[in-house]
Protein backbone atom coordinates (compact mmCIF):
# COMPACT_ATOMS: atom_id res chain seq x y z
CA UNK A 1 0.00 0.00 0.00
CA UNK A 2 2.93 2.31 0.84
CA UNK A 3 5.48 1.46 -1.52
CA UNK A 4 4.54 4.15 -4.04
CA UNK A 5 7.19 7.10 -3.81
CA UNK A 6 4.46 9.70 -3.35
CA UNK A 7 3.78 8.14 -0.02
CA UNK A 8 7.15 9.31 0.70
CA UNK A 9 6.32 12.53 -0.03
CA UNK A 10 3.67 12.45 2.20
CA UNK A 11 5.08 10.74 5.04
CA UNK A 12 7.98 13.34 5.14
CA UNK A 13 5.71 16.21 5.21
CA UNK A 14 3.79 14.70 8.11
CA UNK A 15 7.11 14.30 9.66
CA UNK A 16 8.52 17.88 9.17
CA UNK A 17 5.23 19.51 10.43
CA UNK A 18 7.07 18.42 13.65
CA UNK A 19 10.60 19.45 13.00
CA UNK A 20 13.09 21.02 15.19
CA UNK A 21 12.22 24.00 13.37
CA UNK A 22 8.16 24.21 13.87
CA UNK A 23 9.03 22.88 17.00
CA UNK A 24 12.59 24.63 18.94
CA UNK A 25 11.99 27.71 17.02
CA UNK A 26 8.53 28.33 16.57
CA UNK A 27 6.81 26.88 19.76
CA UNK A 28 9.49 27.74 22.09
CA UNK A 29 8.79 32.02 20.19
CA UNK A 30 5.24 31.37 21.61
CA UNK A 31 6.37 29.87 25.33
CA UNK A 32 9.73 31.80 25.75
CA UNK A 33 7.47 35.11 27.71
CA UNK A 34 5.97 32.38 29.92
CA UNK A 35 8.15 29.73 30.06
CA UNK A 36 11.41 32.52 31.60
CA UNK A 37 8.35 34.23 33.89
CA UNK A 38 7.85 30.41 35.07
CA UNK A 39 11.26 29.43 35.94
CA UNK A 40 12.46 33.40 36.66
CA UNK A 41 15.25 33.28 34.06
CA UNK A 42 16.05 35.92 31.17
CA UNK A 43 15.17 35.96 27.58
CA UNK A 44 18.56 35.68 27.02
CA UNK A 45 19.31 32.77 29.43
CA UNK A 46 17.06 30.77 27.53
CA UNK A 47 18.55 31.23 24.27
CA UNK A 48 21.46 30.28 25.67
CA UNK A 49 20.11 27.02 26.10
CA UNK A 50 18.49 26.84 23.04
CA UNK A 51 21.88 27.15 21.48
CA UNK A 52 22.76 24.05 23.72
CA UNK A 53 20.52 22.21 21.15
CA UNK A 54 21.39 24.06 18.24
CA UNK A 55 25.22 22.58 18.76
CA UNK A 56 24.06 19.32 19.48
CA UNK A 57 21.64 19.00 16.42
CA UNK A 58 24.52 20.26 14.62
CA UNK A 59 27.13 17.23 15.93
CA UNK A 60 24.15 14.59 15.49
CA UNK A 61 23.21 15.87 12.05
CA UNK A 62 26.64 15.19 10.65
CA UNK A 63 26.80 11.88 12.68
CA UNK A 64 23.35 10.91 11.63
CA UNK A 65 23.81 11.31 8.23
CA UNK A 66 26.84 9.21 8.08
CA UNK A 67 25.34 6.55 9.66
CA UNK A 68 22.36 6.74 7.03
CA UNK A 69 24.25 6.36 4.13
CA UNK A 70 25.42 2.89 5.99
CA UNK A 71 22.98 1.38 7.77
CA UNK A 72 19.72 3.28 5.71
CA UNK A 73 17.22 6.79 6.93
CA UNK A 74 14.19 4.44 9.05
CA UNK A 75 16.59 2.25 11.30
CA UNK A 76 18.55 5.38 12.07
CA UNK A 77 15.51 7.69 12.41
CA UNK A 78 13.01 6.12 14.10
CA UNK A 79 14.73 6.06 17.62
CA UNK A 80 15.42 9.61 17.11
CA UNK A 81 12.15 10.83 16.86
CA UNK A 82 10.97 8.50 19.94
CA UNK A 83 13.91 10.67 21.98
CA UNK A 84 12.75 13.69 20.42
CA UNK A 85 9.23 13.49 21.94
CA UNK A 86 10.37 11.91 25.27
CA UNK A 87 12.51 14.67 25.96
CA UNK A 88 10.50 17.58 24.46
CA UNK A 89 7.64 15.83 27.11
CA UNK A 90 10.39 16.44 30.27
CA UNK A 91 10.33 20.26 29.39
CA UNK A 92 6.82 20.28 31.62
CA UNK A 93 8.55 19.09 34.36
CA UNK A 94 11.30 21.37 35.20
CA UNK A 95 10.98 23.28 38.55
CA UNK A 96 11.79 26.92 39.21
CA UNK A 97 15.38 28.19 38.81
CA UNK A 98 16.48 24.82 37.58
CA UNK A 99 18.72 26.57 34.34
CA UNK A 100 21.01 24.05 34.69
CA UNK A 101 18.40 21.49 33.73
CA UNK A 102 16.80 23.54 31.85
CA UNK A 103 20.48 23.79 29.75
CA UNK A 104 20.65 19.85 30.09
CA UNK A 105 16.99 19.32 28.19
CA UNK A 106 17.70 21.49 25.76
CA UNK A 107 21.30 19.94 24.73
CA UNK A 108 19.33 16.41 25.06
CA UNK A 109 16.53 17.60 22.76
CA UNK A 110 18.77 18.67 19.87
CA UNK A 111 20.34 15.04 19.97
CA UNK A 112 16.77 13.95 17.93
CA UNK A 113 17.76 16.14 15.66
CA UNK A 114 14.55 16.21 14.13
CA UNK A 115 15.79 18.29 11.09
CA UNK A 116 14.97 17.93 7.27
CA UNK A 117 17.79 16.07 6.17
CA UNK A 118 16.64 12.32 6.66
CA UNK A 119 13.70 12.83 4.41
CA UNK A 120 15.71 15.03 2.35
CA UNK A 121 18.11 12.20 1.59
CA UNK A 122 15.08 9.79 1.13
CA UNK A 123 13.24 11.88 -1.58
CA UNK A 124 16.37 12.62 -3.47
CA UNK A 125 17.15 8.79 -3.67
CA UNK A 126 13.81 8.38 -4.82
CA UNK A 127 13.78 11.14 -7.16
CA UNK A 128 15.72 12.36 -10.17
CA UNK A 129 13.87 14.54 -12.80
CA UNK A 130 11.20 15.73 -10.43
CA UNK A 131 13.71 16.12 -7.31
CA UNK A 132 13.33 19.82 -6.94
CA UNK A 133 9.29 19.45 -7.11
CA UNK A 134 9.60 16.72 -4.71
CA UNK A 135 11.94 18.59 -2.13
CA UNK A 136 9.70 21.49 -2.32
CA UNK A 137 6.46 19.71 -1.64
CA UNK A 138 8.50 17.89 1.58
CA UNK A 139 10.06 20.67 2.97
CA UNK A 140 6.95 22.35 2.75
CA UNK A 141 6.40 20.55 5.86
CA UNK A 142 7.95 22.97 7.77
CA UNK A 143 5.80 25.52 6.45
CA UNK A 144 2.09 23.89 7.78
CA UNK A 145 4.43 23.40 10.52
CA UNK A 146 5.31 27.43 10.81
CA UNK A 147 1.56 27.60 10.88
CA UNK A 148 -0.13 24.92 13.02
CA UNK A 149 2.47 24.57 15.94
CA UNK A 150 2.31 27.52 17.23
CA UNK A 151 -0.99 28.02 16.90
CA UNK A 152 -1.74 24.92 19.16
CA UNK A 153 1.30 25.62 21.36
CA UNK A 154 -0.71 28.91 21.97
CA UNK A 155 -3.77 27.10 22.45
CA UNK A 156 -2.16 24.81 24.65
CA UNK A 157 -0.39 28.04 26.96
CA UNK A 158 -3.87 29.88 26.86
CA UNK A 159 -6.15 26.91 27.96
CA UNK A 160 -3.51 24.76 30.44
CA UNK A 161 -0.44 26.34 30.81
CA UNK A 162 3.50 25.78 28.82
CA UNK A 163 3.70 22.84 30.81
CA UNK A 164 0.78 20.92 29.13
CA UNK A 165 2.15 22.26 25.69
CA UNK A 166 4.95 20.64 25.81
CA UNK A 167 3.45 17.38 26.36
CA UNK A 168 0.88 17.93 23.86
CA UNK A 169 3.66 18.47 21.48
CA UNK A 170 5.28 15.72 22.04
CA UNK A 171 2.44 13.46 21.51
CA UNK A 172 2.15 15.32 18.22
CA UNK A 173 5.63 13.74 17.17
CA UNK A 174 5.05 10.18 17.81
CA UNK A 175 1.41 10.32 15.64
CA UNK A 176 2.96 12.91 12.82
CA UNK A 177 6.46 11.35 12.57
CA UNK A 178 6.90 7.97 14.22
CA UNK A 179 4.01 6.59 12.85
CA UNK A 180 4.48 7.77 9.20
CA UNK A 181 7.60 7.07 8.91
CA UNK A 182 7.53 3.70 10.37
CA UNK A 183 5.04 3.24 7.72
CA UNK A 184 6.69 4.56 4.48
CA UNK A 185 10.08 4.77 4.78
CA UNK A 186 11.30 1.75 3.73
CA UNK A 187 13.99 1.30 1.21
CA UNK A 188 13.83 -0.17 -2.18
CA UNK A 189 15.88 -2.89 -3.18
CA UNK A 190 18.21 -0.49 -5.40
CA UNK A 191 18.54 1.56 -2.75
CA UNK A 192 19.17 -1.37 -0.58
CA UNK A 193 21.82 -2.92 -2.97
CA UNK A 194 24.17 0.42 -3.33
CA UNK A 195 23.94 1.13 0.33
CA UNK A 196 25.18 -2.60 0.90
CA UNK A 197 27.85 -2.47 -2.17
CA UNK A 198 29.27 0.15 -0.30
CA UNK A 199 29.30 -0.98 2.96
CA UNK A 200 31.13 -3.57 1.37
CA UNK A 201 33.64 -1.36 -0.58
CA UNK A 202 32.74 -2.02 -3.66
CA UNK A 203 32.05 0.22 -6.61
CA UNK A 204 28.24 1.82 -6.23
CA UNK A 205 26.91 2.73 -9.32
CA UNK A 206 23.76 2.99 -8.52
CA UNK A 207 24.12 6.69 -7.01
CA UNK A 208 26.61 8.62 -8.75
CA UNK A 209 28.48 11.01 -6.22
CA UNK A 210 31.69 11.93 -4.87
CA UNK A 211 33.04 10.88 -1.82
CA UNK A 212 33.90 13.33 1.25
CA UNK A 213 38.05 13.45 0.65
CA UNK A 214 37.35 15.07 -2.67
CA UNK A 215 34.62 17.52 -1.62
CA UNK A 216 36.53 18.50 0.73
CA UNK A 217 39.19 20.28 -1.57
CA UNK A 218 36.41 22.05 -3.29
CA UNK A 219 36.39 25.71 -2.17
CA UNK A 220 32.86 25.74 -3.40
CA UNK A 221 31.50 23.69 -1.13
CA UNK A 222 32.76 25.56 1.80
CA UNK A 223 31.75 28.52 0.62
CA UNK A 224 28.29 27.41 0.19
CA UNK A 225 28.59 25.93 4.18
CA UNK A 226 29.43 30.01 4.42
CA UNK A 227 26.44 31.15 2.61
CA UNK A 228 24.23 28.71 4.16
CA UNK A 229 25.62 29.50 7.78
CA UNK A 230 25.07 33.42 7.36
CA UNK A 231 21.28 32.73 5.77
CA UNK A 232 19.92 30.63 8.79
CA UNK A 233 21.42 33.06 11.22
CA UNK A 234 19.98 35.94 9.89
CA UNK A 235 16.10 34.33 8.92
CA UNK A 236 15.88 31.83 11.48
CA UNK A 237 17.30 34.29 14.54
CA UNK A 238 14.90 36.91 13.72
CA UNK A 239 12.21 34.67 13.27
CA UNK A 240 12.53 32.93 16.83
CA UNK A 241 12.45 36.64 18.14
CA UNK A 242 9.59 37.37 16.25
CA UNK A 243 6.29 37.27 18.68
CA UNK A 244 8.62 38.79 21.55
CA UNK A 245 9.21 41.40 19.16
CA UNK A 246 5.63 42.23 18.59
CA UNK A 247 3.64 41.49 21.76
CA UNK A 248 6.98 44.18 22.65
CA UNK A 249 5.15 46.77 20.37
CA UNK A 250 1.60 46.23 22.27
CA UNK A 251 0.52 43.71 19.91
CA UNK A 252 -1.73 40.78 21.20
CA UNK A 253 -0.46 37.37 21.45
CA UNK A 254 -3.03 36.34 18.91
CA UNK A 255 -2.49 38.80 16.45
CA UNK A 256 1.24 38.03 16.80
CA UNK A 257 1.03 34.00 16.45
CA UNK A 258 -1.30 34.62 13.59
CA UNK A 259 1.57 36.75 11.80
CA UNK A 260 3.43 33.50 12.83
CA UNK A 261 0.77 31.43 10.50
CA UNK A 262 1.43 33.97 7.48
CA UNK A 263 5.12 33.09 7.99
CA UNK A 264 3.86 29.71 8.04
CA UNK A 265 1.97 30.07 4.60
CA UNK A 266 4.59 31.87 2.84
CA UNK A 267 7.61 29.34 3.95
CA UNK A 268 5.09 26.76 2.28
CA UNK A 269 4.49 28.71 -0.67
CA UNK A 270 7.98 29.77 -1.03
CA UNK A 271 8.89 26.39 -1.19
CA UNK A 272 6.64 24.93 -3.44
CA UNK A 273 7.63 27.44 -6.06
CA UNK A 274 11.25 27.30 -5.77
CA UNK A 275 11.00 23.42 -5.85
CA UNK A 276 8.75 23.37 -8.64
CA UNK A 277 11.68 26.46 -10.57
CA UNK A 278 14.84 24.28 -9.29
CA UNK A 279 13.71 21.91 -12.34
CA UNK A 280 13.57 24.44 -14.93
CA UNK A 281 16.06 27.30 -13.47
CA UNK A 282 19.36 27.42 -12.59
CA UNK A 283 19.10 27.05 -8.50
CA UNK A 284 21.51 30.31 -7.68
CA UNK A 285 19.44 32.71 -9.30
CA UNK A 286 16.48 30.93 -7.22
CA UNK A 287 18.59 31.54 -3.74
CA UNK A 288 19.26 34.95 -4.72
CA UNK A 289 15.96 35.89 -5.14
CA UNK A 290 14.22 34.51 -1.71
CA UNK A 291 17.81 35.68 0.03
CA UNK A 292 16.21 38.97 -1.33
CA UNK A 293 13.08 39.14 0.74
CA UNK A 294 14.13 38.48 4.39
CA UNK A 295 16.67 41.69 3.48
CA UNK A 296 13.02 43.63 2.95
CA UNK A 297 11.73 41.85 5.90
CA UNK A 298 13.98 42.72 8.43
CA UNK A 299 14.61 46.32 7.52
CA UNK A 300 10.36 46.66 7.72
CA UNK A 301 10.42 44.69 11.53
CA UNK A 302 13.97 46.77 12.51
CA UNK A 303 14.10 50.00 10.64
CA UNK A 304 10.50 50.80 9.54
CA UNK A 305 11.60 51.71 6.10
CA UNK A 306 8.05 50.97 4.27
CA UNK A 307 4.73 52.19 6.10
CA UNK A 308 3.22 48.89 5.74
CA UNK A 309 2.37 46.45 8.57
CA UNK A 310 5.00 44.35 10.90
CA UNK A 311 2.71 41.17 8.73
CA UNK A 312 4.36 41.84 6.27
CA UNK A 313 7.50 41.90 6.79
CA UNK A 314 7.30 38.52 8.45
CA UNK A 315 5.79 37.12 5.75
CA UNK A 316 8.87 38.12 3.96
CA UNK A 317 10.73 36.68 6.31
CA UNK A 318 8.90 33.58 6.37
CA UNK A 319 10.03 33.47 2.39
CA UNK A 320 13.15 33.20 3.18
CA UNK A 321 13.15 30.31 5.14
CA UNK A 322 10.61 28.50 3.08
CA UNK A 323 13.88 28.41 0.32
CA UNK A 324 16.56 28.05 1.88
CA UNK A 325 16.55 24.37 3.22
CA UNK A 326 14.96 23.13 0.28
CA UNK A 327 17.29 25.07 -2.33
CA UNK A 328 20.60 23.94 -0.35
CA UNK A 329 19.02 19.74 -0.30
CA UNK A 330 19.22 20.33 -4.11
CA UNK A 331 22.46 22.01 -4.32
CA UNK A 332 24.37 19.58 -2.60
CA UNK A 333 22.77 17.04 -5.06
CA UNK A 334 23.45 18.29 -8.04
CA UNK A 335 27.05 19.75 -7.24
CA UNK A 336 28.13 16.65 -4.91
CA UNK A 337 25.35 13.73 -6.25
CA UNK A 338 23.85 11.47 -4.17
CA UNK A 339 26.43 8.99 -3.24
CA UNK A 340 27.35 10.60 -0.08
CA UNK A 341 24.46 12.62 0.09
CA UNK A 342 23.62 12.02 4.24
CA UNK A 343 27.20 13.15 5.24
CA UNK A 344 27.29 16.08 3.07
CA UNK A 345 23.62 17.48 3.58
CA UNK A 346 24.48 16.67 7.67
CA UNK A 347 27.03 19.11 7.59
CA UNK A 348 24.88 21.65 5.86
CA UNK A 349 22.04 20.72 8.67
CA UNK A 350 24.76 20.93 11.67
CA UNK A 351 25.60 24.52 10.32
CA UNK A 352 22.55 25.66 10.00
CA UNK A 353 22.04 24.55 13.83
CA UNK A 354 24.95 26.20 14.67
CA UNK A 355 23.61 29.26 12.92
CA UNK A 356 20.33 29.40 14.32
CA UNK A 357 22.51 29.07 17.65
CA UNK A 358 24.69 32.31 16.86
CA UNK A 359 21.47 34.12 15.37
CA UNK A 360 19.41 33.14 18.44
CA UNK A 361 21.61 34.38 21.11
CA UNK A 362 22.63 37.41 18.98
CA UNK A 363 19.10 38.68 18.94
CA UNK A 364 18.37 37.66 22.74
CA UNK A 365 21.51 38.96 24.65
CA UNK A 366 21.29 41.80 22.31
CA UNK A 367 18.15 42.35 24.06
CA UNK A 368 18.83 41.51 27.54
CA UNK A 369 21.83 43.80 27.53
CA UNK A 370 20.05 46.90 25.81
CA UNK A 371 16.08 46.59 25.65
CA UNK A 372 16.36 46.87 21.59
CA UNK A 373 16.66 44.42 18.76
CA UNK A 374 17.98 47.07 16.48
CA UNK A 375 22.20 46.13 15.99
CA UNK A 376 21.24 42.47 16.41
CA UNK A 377 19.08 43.39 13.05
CA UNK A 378 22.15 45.09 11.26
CA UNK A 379 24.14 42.29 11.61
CA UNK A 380 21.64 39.74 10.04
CA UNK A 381 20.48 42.31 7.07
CA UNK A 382 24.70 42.11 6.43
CA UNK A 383 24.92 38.41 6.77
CA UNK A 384 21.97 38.56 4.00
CA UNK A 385 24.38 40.18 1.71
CA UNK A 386 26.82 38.08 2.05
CA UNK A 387 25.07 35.30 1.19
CA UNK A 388 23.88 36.72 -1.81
CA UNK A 389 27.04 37.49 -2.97
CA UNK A 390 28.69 33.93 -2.58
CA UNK A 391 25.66 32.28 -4.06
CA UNK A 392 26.61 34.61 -7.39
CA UNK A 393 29.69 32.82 -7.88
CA UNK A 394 28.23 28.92 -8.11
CA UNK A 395 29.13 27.38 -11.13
CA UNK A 396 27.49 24.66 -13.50
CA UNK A 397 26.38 21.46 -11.55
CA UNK A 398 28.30 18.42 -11.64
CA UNK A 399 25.50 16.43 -11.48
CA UNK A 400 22.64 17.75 -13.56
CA UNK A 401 19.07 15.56 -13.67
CA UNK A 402 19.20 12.67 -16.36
CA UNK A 403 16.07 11.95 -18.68
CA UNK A 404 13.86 9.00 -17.75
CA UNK A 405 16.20 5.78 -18.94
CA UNK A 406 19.89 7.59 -18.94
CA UNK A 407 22.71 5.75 -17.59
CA UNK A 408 24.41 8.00 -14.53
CA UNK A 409 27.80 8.89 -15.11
CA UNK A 410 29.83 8.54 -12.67
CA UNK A 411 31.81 11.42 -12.20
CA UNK A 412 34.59 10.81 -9.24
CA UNK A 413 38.13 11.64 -10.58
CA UNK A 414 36.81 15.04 -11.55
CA UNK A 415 38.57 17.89 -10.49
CA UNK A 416 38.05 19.52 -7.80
CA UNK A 417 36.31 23.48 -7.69
């Protein structure tokens, strides 16, 4: 019943509705007020401890993905998502004052590492000519997530306290990813085969790819690690600031969560259409674009530079992030191939924890230590720039899609870039 790969689409959607990003960024934007007035710590405290997670997501994303490219995404997965929504459960039952547990939970919660790259890696084994449609549609996942988590996280807060949320959240994991995935995220046999001729040292020809020792001497790649670092630090530490920020200004909690849902919507949209282009267009002009609109974002939330409302410019920023994750899945792809696609999309995941670390902590000790977003906000709309800039220097892929029935070419003794 579940062996079409459509149901693989579908299963990973499910899953990422639940993601550390719906989940440590968004949800945690709607409790942070409550949850440091509950256990009498600072804004910036917390974020600390957030960042806790960030690193280890990070170290488990690279780990993670190495061990997927041996052993397969469900055998690895699955236990990860069970300690996912264990530990995001023991968040309702820390007592007053307790930081250093509350530093503890944190650090445990990022070792689920419940980010986008294992069903990343599954859709782009299963996919070759439609890949960027296919990423899109996942990774969209995120997006219904941006909209319905913290909208019941709120729910949850208003009607029986943070405490209760986090419970109910976790129970959302094991039905949304534990279940699905147990379900439809089982390999097929050519999958099976090249993961095993590997294992074994033999030659995989199956996926086409290079191998880690010969990205490695590719300035390229580190330079899109750079680009990708400075993007998540900039969209994704503004965004976790981004109900504080309002509900700051005198807006309601409502009206700020439900600016929250049109991030939600456009991160969905955004990546639905740069999916559906990554097929057609070349994916750098694509980055360049929706690296574009959390630069008009931020300077309407900071700076005030259009008289239109705060909405808006989160919806801008919620465009930003709806690309990003998505666009950088396909990159490593079609630059790198698929052959060692778990290691190399881990270390993009691990530095995009790391940077929603640095952006997090940026924005709330800037904060704690001056009342004001405002230089925290410079520094992103810079890192923006900067990321523009080194995506304008990729070069042709290395791997671009083959028609229906083409032989991959295996492309390892090419030089490196």
């Amino acid at each position: 019943m579940f062996k079409s790969r459509w149901w693989v689409v579908i299963a990973a959607i499910l899953g990422l509705i639940v993601g550390s990003g719906p989940i440590e960024v968004y949800a945690t934007g709607v409790f942070i007020k409550p949850l440091s007035q509950g256990l009498h710590v600072g804004r910036g405290v917390i974020t600390s401890a957030m960042g806790l997670a960030n690193i280890s997501t990070a170290i488990m994303a690279v780990v993670s993905g190495r061990l997927m490219d041996k052993y397969g995404v469900r055998p690895v997965l699955l236990p990860l998502l069970v300690w996912f929504a264990v530990v995001i459960s023991c968040f309702s039952l820390l007592p007053a004052g307790a930081v250093g547990l509350l530093m503890l939970i944190f650090a445990m919660e990022g070792i689920g590492g419940q980010t986008p790259m294992p069903y990343a890696k599954m859709i782009t084994a299963r996919f070759d000519e439609k890949r960027g449609l296919a990423l899109g549609l996942t990774l969209a996942g995120s997006g219904i997530g941006l909209i319905a988590i913290p909208q019941i996280a709120r729910y949850l807060l208003q009607h029986w306290g943070w405490r209760t949320g986090y419970v109910g959240i976790g129970i959302a994991v094991i039905v949304l990813a534990v279940i699905p995935v147990s379900l439809c995220f089982g390999e097929t046999p050519e999958m099976k085969a090249a993961r095993l001729n590997r294992k074994k040292g033999e030659e995989q020809r199956e996926l086409p790819g290079l191998d880690f020792s010969q990205v490695a001497r590719m300035p390229r790649f580190w330079m899109l690690v750079v680009a990708f670092y400075f993007a998540n630090m900039a969209i994704n530490g503004s965004l976790i600031h981004v109900v504080p920020m309002l509900t700051d200004r005198g807006i309601p909690l409502s009206v700020a969560v439900t600016f929250m849902s049109g991030a939600g919507i456009a991160m969905m949209v955004g990546r639905v259409i740069s999916g559906y282009l990554l097929d057609y267009i070349f994916a750098a002009y694509i980055v360049i674009f929706f690296l574009l609109c959390p630069m008009v974002g931020i300077s309407i939330l900071g700076f005030h530079v259009l008289p239109v409302s705060p909405a808006v410019g989160v919806v801008l920023l919620g465009m930003g992030i709806g690309s990003e994750v998505d666009l950088v899945a396909y990159l490593v792809s079609r630059y790198y191939g698929v052959k060692s696609f778990g290691l190399f999309y881990g270390i993009m995941m691990g530095t995009a924890a790391f940077a929603n670390a640095s952006g997090n902590n940026l924005m709330g000790w800037c904060y704690q230590l001056t009342h004001s977003y405002h230089n925290a906000l410079l520094v992103m709309e810079v890192m923006l720039v900067i990321a523009a800039v080194i995506q304008a220097t990729m070069g042709p892929y290395r791997y671009p899609a083959m028609k229906a029935g083409a032989k991959p070419k295996l492309q390892e003794g090419a030089v490196a870039q």
